[in-house]
N, C-alpha and C. Protein backbone atom coordinates (compact mmCIF):
# COMPACT_ATOMS: atom_id res chain seq x y z
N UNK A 1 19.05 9.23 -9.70
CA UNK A 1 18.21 9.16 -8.52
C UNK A 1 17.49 7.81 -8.50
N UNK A 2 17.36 7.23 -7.07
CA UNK A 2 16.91 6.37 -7.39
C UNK A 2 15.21 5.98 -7.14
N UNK A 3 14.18 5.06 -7.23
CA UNK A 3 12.99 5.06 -6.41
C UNK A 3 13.14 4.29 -5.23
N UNK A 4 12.21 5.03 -4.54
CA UNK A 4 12.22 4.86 -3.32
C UNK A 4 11.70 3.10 -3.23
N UNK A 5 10.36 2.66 -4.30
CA UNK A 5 10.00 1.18 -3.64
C UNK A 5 11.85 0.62 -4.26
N UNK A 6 12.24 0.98 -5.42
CA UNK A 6 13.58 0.20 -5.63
C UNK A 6 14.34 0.19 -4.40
N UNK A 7 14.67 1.22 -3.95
CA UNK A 7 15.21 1.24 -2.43
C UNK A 7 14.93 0.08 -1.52
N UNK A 8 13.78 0.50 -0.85
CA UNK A 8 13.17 -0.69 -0.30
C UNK A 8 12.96 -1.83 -0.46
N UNK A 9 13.12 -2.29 -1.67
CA UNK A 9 13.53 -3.63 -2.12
C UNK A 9 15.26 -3.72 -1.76
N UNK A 10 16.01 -3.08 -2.11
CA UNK A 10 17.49 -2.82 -2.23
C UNK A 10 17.76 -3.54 -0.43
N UNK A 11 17.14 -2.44 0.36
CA UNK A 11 17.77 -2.55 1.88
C UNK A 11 17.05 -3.82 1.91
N UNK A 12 16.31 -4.75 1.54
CA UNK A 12 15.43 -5.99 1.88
C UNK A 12 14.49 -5.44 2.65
N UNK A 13 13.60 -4.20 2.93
CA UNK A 13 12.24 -3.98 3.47
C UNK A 13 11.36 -4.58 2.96
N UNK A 14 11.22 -4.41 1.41
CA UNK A 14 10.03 -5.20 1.28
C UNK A 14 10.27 -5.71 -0.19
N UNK A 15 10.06 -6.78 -0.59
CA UNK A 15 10.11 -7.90 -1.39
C UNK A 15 9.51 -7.36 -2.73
N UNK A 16 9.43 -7.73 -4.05
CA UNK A 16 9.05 -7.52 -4.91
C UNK A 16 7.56 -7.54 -5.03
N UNK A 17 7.35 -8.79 -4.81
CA UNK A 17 5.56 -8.78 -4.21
C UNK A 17 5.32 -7.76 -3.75
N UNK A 18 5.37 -8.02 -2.74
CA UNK A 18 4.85 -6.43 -1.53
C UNK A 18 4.90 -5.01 -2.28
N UNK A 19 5.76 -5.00 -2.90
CA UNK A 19 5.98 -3.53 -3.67
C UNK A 19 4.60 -3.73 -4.71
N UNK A 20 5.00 -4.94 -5.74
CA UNK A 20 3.54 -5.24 -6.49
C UNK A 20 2.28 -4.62 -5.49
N UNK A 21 1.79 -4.86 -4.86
CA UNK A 21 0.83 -5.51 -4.03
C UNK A 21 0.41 -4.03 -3.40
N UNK A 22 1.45 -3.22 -2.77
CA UNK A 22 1.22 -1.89 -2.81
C UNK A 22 0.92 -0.95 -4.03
N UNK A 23 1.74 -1.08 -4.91
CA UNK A 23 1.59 -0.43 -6.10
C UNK A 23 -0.48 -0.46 -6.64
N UNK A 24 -0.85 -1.80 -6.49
CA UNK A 24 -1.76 -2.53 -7.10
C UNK A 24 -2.78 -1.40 -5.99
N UNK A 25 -2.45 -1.35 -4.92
CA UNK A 25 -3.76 -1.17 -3.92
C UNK A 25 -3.85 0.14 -4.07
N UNK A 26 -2.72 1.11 -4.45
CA UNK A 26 -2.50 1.97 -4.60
C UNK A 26 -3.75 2.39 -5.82
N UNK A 27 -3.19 1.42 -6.87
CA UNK A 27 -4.03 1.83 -7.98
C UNK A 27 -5.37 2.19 -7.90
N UNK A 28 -6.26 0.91 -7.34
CA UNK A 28 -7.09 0.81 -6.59
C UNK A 28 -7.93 1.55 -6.22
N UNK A 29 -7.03 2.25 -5.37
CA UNK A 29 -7.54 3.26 -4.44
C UNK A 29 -7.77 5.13 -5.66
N UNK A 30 -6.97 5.13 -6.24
CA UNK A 30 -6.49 6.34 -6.86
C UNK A 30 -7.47 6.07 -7.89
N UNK A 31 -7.59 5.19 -9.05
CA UNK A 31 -8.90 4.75 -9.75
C UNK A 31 -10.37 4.61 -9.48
N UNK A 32 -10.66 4.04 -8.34
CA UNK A 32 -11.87 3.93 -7.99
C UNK A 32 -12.65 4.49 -6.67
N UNK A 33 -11.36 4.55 -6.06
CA UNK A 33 -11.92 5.26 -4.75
C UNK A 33 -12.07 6.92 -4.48
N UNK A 34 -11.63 7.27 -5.51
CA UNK A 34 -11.78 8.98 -5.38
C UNK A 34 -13.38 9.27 -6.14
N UNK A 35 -13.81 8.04 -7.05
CA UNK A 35 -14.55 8.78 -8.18
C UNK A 35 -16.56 8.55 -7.82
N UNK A 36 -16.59 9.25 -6.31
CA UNK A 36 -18.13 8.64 -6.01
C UNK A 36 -18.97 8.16 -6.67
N UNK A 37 -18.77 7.99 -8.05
CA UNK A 37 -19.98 7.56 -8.85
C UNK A 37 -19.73 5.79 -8.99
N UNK A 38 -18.33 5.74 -9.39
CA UNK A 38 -17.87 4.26 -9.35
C UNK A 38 -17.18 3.44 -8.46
N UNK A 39 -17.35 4.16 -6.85
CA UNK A 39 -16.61 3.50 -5.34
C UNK A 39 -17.96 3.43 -4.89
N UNK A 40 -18.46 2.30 -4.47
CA UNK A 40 -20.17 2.17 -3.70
C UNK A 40 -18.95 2.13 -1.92
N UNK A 41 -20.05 2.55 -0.88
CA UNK A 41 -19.55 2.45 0.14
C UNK A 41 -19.15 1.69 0.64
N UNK A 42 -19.35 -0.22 0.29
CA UNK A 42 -18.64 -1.17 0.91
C UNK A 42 -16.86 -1.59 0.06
N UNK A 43 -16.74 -1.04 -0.93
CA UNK A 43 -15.87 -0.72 -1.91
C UNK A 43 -15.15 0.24 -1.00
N UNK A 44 -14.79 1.50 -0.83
CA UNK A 44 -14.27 2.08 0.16
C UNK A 44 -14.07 2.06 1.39
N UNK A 45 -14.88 1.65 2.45
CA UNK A 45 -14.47 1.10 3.52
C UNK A 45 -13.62 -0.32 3.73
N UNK A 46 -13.44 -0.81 2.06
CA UNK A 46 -12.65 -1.85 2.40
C UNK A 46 -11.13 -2.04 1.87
N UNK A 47 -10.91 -0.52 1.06
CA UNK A 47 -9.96 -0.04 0.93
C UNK A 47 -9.29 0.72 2.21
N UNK A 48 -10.17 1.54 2.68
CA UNK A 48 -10.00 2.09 4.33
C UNK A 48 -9.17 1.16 5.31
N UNK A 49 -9.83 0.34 5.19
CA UNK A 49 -9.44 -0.95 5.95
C UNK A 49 -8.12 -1.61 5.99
N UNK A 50 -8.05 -1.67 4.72
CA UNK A 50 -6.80 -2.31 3.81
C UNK A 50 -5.63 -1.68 4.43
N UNK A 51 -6.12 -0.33 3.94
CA UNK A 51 -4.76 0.57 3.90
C UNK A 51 -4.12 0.90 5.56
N UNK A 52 -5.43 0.67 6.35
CA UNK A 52 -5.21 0.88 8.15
C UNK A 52 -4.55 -0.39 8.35
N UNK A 53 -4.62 -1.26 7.75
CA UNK A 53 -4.02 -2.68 8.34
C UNK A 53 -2.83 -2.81 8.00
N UNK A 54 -2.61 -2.52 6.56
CA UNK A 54 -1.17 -2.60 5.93
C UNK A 54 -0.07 -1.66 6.66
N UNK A 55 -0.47 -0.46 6.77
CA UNK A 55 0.02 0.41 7.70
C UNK A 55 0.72 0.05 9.00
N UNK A 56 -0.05 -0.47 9.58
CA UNK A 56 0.59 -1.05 11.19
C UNK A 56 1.56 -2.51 10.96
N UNK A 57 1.35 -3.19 9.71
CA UNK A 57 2.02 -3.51 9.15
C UNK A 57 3.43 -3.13 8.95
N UNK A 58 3.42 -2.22 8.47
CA UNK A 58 4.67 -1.64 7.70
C UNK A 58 5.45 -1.19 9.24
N UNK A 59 4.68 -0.21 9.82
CA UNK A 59 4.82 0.86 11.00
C UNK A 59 5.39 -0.56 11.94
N UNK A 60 4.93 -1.63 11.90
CA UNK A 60 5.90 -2.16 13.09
C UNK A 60 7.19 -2.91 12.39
N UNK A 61 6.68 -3.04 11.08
CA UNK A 61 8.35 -3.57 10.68
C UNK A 61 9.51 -2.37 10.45
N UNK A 62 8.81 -1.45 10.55
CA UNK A 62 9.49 -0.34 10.94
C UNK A 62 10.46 0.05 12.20
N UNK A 63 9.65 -0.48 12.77
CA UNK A 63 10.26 -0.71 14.40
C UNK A 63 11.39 -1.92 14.51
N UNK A 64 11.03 -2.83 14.22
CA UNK A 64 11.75 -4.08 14.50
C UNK A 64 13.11 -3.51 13.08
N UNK A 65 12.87 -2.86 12.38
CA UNK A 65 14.25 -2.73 10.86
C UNK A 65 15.65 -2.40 11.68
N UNK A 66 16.66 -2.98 11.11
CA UNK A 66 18.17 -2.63 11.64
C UNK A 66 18.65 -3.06 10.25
């Protein structure tokens, strides 16, 4: 079986970076942003942010993919 970011690197969606870079924000988010004691609120809204931007990101290269 294979992974899915390997995939996505495979078809050329998204580059090694980018996979880094997700992986990383991912972390991020899963480490510090769940744990209210160690995410202060400008810390989370700028993960919020992140992740809304990257998104429409992705979502229109989504659109434009053949």
């Amino acid at each position: 079986a294979i992974n899915v970011r390997d995939y996505l690197e495979q078809i050329n969606f998204l580059t090694k970076k980018e996979q880094n870079y997700y992986a990383s924000l991912y972390g991020l988010i899963s480490d510090d942003g769940v744990h209210p004691l160690k995410a202060n609120k400008e810390t989370a809204r700028l993960c919020k942010n992140m992740v809304i931007e990257y998104s429409l990101i992705l979502l229109g290269r989504v659109a434009d993919f053949k």
